[in-house]
N, C-alpha and C. Protein backbone atom coordinates (compact mmCIF):
# COMPACT_ATOMS: atom_id res chain seq x y z
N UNK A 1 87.68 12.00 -10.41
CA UNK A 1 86.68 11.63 -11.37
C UNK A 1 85.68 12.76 -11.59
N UNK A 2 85.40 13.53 -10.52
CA UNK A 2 84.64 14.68 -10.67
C UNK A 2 84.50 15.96 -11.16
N UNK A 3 86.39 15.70 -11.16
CA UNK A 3 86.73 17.07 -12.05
C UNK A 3 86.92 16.85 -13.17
N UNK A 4 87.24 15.64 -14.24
CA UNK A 4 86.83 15.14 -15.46
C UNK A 4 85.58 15.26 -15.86
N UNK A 5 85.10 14.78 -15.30
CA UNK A 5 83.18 15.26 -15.33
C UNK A 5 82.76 16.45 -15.59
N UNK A 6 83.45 17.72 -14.44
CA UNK A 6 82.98 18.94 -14.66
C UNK A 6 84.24 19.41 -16.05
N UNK A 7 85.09 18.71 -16.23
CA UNK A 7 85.83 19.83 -17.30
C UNK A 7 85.08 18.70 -18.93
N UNK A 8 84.69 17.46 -18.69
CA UNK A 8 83.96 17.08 -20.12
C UNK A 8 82.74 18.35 -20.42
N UNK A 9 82.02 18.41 -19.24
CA UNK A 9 80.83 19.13 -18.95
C UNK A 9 81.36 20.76 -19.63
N UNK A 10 82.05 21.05 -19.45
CA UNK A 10 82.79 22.49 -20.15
C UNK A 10 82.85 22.26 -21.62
N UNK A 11 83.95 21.45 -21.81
CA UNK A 11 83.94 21.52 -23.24
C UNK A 11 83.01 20.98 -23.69
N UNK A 12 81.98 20.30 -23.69
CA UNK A 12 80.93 19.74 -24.09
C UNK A 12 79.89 21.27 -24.61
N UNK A 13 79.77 22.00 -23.33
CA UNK A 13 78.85 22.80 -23.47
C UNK A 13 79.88 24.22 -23.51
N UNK A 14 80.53 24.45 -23.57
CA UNK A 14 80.59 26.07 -23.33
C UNK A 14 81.68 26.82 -24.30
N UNK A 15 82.45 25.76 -25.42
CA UNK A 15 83.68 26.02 -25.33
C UNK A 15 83.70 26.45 -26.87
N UNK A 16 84.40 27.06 -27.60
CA UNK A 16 84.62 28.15 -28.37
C UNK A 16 85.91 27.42 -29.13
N UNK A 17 85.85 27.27 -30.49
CA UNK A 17 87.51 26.46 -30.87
C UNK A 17 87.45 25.60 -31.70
N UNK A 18 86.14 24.86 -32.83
CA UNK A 18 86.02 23.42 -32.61
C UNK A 18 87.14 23.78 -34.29
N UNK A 19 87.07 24.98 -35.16
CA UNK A 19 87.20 24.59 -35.92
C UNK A 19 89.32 24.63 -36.22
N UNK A 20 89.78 24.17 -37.29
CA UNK A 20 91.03 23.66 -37.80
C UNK A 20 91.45 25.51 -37.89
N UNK A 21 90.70 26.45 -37.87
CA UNK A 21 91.10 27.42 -38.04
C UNK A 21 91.36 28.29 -37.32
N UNK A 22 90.79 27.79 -36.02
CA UNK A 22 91.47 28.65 -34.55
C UNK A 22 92.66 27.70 -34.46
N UNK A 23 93.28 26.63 -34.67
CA UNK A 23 94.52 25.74 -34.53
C UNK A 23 95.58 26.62 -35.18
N UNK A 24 96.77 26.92 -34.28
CA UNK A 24 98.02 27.70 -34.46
C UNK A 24 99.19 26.64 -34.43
N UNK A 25 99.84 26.46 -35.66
CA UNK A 25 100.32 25.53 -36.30
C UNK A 25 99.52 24.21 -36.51
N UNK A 26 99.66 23.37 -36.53
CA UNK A 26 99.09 22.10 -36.90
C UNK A 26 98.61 21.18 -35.99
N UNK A 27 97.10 20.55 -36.04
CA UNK A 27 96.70 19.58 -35.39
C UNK A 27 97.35 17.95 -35.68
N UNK A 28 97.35 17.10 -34.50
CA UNK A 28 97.52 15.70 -34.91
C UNK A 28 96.44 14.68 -33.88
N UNK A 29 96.98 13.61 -34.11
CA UNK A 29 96.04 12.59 -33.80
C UNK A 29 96.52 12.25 -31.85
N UNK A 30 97.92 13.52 -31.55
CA UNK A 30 98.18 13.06 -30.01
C UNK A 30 98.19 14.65 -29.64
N UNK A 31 97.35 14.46 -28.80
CA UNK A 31 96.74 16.11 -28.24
C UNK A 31 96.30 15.58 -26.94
N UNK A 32 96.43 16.97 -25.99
CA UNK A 32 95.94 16.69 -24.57
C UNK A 32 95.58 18.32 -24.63
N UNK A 33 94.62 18.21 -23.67
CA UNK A 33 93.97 19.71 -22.91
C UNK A 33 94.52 19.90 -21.81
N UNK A 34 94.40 20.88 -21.33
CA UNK A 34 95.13 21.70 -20.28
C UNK A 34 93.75 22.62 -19.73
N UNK A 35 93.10 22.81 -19.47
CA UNK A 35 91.90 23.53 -19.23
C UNK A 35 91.55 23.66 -17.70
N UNK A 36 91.19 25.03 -16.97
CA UNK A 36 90.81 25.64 -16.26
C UNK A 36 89.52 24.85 -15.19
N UNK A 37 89.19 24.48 -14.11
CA UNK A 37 87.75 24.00 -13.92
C UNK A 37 87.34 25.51 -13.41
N UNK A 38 86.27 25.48 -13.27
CA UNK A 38 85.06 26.60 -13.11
C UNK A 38 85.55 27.15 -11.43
N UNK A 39 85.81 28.66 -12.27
CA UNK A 39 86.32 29.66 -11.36
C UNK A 39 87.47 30.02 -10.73
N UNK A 40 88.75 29.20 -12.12
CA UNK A 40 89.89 28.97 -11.99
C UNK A 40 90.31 29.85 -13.27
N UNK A 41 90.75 30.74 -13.39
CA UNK A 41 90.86 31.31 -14.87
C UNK A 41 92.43 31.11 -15.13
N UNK A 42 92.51 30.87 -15.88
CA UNK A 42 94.09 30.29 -16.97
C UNK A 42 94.59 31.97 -17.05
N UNK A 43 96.35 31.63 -16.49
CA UNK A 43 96.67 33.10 -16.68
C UNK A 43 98.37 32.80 -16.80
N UNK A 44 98.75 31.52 -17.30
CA UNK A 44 100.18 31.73 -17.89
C UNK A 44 100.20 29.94 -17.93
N UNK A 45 101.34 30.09 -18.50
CA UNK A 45 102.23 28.88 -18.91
C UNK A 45 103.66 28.79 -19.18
N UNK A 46 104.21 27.87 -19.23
CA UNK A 46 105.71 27.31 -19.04
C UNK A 46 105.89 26.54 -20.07
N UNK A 47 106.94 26.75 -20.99
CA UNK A 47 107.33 25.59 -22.21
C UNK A 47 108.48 25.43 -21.62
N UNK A 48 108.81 23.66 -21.39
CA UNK A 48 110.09 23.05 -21.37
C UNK A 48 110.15 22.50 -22.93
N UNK A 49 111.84 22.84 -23.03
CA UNK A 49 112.34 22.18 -23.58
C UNK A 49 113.57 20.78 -23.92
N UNK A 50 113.41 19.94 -24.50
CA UNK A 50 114.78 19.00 -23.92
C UNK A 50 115.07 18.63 -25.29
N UNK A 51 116.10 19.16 -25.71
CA UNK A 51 117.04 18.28 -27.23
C UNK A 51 116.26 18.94 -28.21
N UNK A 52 116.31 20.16 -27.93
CA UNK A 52 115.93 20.93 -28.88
C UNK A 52 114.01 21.07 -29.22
N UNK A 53 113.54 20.19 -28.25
CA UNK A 53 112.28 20.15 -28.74
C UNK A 53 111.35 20.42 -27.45
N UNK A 54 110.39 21.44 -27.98
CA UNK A 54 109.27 21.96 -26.85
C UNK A 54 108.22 20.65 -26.55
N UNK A 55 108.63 19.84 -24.86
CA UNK A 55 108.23 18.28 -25.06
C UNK A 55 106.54 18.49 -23.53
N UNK A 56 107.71 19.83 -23.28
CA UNK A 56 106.25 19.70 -21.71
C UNK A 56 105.89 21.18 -21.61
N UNK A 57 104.22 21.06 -21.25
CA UNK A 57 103.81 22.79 -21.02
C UNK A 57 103.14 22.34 -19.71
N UNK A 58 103.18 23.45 -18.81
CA UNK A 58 102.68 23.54 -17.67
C UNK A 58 101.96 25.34 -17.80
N UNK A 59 100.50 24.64 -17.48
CA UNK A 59 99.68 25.63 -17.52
C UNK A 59 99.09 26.06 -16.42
N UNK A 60 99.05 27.75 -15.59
CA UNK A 60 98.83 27.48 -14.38
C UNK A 60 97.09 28.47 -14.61
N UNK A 61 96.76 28.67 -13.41
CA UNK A 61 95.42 28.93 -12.94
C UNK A 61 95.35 29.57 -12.08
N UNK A 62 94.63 30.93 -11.45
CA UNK A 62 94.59 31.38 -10.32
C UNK A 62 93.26 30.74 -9.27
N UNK A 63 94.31 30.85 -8.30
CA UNK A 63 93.76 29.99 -6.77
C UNK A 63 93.66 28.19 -7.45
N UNK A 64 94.59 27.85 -7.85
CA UNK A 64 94.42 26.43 -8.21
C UNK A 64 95.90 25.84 -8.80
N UNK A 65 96.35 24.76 -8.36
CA UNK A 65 97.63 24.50 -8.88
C UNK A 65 97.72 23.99 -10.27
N UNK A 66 98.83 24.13 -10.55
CA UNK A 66 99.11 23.99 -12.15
C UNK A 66 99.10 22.89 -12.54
N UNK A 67 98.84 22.65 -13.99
CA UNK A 67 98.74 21.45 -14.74
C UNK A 67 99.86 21.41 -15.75
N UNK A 68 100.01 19.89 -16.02
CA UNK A 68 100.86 19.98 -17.08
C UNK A 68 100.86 18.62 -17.71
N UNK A 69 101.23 19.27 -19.37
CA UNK A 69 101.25 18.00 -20.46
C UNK A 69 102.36 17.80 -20.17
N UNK A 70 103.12 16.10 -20.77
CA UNK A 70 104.78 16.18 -20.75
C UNK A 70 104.43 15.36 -22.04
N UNK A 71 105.14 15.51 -22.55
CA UNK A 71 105.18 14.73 -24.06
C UNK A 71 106.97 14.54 -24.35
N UNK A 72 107.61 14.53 -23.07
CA UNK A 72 108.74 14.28 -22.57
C UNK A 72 109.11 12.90 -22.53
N UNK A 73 110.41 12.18 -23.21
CA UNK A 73 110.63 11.39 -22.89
C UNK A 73 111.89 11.12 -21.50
N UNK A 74 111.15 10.34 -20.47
CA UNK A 74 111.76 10.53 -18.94
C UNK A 74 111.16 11.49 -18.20
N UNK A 75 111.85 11.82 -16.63
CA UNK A 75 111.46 13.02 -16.22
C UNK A 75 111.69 14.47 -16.67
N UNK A 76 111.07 15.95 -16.48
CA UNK A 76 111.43 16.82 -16.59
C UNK A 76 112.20 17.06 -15.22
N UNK A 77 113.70 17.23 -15.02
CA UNK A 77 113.99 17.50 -13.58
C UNK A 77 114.32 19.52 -13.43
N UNK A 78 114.91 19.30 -12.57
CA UNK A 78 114.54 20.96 -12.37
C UNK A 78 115.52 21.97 -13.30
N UNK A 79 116.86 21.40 -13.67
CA UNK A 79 117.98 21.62 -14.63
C UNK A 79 116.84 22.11 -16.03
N UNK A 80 116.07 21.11 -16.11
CA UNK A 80 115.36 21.23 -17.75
C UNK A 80 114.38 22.68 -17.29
N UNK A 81 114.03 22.68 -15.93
CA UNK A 81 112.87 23.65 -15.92
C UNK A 81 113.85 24.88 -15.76
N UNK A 82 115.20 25.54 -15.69
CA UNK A 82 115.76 26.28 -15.58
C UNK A 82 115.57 26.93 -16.84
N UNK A 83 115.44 26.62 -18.05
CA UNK A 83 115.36 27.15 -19.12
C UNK A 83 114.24 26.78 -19.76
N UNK A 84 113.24 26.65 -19.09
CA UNK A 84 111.93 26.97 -19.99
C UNK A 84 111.32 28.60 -19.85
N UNK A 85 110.56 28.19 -21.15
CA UNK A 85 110.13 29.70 -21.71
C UNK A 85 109.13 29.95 -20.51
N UNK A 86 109.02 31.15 -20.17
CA UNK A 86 107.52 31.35 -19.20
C UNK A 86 107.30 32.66 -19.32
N UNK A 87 105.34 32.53 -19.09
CA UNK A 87 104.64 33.63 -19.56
C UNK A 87 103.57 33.30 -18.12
N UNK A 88 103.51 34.39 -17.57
CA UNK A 88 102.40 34.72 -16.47
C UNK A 88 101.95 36.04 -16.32
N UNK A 89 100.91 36.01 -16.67
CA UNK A 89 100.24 37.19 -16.27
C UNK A 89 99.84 37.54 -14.78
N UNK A 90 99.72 39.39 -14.75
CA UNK A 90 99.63 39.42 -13.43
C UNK A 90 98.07 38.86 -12.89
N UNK A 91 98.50 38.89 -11.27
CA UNK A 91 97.07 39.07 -10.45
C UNK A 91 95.93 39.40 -10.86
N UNK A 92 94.71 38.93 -11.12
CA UNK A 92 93.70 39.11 -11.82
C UNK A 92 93.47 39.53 -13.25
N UNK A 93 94.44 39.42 -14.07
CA UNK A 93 94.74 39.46 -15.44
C UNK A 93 93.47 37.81 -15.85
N UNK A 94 92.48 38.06 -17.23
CA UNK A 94 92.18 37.09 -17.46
C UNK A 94 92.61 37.21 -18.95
N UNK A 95 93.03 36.02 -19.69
CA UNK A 95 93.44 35.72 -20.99
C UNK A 95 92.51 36.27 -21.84
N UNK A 96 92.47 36.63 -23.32
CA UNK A 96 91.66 36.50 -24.33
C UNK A 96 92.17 36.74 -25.43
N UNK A 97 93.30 36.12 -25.80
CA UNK A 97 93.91 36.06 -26.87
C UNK A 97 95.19 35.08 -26.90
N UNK A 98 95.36 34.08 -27.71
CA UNK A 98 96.57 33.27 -27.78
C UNK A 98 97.10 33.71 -29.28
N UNK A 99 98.55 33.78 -28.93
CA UNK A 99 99.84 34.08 -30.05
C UNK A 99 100.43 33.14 -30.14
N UNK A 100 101.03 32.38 -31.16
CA UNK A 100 102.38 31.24 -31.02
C UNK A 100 103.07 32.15 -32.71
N UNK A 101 104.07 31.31 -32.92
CA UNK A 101 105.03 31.70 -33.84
C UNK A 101 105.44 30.18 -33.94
N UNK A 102 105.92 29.91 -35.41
CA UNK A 102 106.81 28.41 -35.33
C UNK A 102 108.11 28.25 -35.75
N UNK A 103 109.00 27.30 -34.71
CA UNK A 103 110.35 27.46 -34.87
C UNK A 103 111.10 26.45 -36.34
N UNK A 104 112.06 26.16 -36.53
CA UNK A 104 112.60 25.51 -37.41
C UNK A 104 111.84 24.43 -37.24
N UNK A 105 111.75 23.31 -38.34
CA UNK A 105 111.23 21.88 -38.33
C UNK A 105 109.43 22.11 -37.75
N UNK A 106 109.04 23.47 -38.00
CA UNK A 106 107.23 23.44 -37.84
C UNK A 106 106.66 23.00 -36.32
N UNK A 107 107.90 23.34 -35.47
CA UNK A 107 107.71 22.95 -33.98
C UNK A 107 106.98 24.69 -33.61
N UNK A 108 106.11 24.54 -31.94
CA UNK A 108 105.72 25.92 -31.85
C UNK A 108 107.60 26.31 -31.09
N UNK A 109 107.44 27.50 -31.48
CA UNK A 109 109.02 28.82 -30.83
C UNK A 109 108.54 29.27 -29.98
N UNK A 110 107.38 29.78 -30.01
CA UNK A 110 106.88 30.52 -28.83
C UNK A 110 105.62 31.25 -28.48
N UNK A 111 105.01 31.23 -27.06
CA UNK A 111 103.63 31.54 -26.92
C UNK A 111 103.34 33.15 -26.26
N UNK A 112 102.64 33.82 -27.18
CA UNK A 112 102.15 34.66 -26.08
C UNK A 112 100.77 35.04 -25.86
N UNK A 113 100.72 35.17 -24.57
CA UNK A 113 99.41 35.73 -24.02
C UNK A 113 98.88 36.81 -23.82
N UNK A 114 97.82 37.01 -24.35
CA UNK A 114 97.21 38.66 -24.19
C UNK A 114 96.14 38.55 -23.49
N UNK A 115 95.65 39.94 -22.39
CA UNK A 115 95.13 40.14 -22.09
C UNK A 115 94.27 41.06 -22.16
N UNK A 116 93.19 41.02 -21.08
CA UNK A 116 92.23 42.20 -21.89
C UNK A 116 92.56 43.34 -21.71
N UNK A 117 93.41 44.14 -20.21
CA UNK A 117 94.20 45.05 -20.11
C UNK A 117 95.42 45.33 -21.57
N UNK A 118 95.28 44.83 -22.31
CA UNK A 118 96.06 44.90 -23.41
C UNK A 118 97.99 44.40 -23.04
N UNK A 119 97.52 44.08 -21.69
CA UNK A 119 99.15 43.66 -21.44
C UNK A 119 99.77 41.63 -22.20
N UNK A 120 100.37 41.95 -22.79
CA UNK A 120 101.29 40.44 -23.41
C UNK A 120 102.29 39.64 -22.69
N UNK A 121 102.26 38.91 -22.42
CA UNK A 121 103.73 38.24 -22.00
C UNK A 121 103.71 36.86 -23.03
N UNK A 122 105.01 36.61 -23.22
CA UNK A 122 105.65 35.36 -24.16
C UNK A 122 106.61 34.35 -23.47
N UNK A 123 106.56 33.23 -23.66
CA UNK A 123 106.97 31.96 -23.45
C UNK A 123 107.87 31.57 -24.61
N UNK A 124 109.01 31.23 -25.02
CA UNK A 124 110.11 31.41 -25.70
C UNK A 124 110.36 29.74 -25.50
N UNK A 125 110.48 29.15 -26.79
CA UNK A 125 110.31 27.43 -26.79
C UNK A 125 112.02 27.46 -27.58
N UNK A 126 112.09 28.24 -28.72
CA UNK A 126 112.97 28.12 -29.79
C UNK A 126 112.65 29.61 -30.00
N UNK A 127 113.90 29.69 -31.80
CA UNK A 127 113.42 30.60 -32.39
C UNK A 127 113.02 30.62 -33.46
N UNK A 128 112.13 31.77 -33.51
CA UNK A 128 110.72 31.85 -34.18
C UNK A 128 111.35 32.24 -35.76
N UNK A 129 110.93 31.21 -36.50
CA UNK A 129 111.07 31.40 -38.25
C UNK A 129 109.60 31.97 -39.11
N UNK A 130 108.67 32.10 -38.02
CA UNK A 130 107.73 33.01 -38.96
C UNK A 130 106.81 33.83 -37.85
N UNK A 131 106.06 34.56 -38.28
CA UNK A 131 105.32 35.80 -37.38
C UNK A 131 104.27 35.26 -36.89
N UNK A 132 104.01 35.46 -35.66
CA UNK A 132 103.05 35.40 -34.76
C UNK A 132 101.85 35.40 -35.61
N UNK A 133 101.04 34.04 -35.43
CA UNK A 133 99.76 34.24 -35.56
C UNK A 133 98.70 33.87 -34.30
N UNK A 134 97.76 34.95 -33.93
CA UNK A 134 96.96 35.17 -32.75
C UNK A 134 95.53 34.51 -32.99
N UNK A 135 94.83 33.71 -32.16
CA UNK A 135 93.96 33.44 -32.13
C UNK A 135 92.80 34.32 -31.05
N UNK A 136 91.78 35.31 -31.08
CA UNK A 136 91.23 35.65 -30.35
C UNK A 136 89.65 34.88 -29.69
N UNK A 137 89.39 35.05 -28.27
CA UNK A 137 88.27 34.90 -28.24
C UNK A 137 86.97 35.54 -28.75
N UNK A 138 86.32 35.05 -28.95
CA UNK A 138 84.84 36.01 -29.08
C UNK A 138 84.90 36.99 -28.45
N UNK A 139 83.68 38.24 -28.36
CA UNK A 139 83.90 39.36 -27.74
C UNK A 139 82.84 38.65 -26.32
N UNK A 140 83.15 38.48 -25.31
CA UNK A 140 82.40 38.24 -23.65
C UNK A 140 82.90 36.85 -23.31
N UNK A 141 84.13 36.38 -24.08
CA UNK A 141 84.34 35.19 -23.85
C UNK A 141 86.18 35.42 -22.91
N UNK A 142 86.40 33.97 -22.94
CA UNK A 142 88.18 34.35 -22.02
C UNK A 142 88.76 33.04 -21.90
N UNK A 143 90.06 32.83 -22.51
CA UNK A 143 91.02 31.79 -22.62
C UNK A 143 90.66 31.10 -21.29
N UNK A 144 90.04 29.88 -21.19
CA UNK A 144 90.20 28.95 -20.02
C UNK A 144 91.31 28.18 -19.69
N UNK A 145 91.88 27.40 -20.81
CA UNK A 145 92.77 26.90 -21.27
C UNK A 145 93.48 26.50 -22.87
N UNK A 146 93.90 25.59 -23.02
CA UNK A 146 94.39 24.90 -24.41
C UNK A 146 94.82 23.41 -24.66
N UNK A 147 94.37 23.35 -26.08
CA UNK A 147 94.17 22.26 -25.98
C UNK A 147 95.50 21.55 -27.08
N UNK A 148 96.52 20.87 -27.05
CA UNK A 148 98.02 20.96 -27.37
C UNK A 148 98.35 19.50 -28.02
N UNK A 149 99.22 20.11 -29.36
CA UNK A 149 98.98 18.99 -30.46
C UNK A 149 100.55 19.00 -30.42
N UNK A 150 100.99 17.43 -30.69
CA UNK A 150 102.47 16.92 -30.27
C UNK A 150 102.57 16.24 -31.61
N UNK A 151 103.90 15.76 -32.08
CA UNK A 151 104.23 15.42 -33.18
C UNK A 151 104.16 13.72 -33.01
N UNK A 152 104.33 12.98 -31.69
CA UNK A 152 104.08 11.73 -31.47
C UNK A 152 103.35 11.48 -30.48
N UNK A 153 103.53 10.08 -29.92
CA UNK A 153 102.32 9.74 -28.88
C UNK A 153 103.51 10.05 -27.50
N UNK A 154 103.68 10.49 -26.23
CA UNK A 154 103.96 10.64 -25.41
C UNK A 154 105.29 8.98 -24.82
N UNK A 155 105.94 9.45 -24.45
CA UNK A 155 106.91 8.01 -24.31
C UNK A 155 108.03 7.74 -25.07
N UNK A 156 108.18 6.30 -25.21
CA UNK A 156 109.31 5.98 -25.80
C UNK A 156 110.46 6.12 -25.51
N UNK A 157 111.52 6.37 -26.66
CA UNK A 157 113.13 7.23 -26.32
C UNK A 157 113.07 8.44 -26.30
N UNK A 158 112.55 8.57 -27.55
CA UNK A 158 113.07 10.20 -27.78
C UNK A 158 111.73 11.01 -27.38
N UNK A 159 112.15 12.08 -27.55
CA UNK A 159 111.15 13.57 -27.02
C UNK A 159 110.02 13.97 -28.32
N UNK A 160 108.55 13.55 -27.62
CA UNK A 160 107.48 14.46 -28.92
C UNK A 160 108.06 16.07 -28.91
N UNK A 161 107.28 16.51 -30.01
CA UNK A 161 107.53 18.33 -29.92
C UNK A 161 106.30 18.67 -30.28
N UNK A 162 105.91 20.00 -29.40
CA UNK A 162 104.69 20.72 -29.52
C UNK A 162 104.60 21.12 -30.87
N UNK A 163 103.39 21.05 -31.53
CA UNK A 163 103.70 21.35 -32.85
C UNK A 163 102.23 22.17 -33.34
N UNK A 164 101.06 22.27 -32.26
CA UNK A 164 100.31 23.26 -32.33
C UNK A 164 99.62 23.62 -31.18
N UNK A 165 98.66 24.49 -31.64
CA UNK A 165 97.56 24.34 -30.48
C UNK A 165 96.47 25.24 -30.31
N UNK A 166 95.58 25.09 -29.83
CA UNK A 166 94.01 25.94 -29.68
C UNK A 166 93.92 26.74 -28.27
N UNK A 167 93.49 27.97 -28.45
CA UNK A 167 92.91 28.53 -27.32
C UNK A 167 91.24 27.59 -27.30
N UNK A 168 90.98 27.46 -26.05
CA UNK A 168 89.82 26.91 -25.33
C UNK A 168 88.88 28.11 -25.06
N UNK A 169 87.87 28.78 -25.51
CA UNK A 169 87.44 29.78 -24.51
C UNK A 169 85.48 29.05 -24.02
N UNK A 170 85.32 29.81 -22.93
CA UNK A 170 84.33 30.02 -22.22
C UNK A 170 83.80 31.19 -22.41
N UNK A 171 82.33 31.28 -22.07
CA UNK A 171 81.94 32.49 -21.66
C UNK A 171 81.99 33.27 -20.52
N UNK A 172 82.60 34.57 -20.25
CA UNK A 172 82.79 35.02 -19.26
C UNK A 172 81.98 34.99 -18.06
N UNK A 173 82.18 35.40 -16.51
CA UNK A 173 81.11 34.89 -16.32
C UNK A 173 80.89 36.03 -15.67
């Protein structure tokens, strides 16, 4: 309950993103955050895919274990995690820039992350039918997390698909 508290307390106060125009592909009405708590900095992620559609991201954090959306219908077992896309930056690498690209049917293809060392790594969902568009932070600010827009509500039979999403930033600290 406390770490809900401190991550409302973040985005409430600190967070960088609100408008439709930092959103890389399309917002909807079933979105979840993925976000960093204080002194955990966001430094890669994992797209599963199942039936063609990017359904779960697992976002990790240094010195803190990883989180993850599933917008998966069933479990993700480890077969599905064999072929997800993944992007991690190194050891003390902090984010400040998010890339996606979108695959056939306006699903995201793939994410990449930049850093301030100018080094990239990409997360590979599908393939990409149009060019990377990057969202940057402010200049003293740094990707905490993201906040991830699905084409349905989580459940059911079949599999939601990632279909956008926001860099989160903070101010550095």
């Amino acid at each position: 309950m406390l770490a809900m508290l401190v991550m409302s307390l973040a985005v409430a106060l600190g967070l960088v993103g609100e408008g439709e125009d930092r959103v890389i592909g399309r917002s909807t009405d079933f979105h979840t955050s993925l976000i960093a708590l204080s002194g955990s900095d966001f430094h890669g992620l994992q797209i599963t895919v199942r039936n063609h559609r990017p359904c779960q991201v697992r976002a990790f954090f240094q010195d803190a274990p990883p989180r993850a959306a599933q917008y998966c219908s069933g479990r993700v077992t480890r077969r599905h995690m064999a072929d997800a896309g993944l992007a991690r930056l190194g050891p003390g690498e902090r984010v400040n820039g998010i890339a996606a690209c979108l695959a056939e049917n306006e699903r995201i293809g793939a994410v990449r992350l930049y850093a301030f060392s100018d080094e990239a790594v990409t997360a590979r969902a599908g393939a990409c039918m149009t060019e990377f568009r990057t969202v940057w932070c402010p200049r003293g600010w740094t990707v905490q997390g993201l906040q991830l827009y699905f084409d349905r509500p989580a459940g059911g039979l079949s599999h939601a698909s990632l279909v956008g999403l926001r860099p989160l930033c903070v101010q550095s600290a």
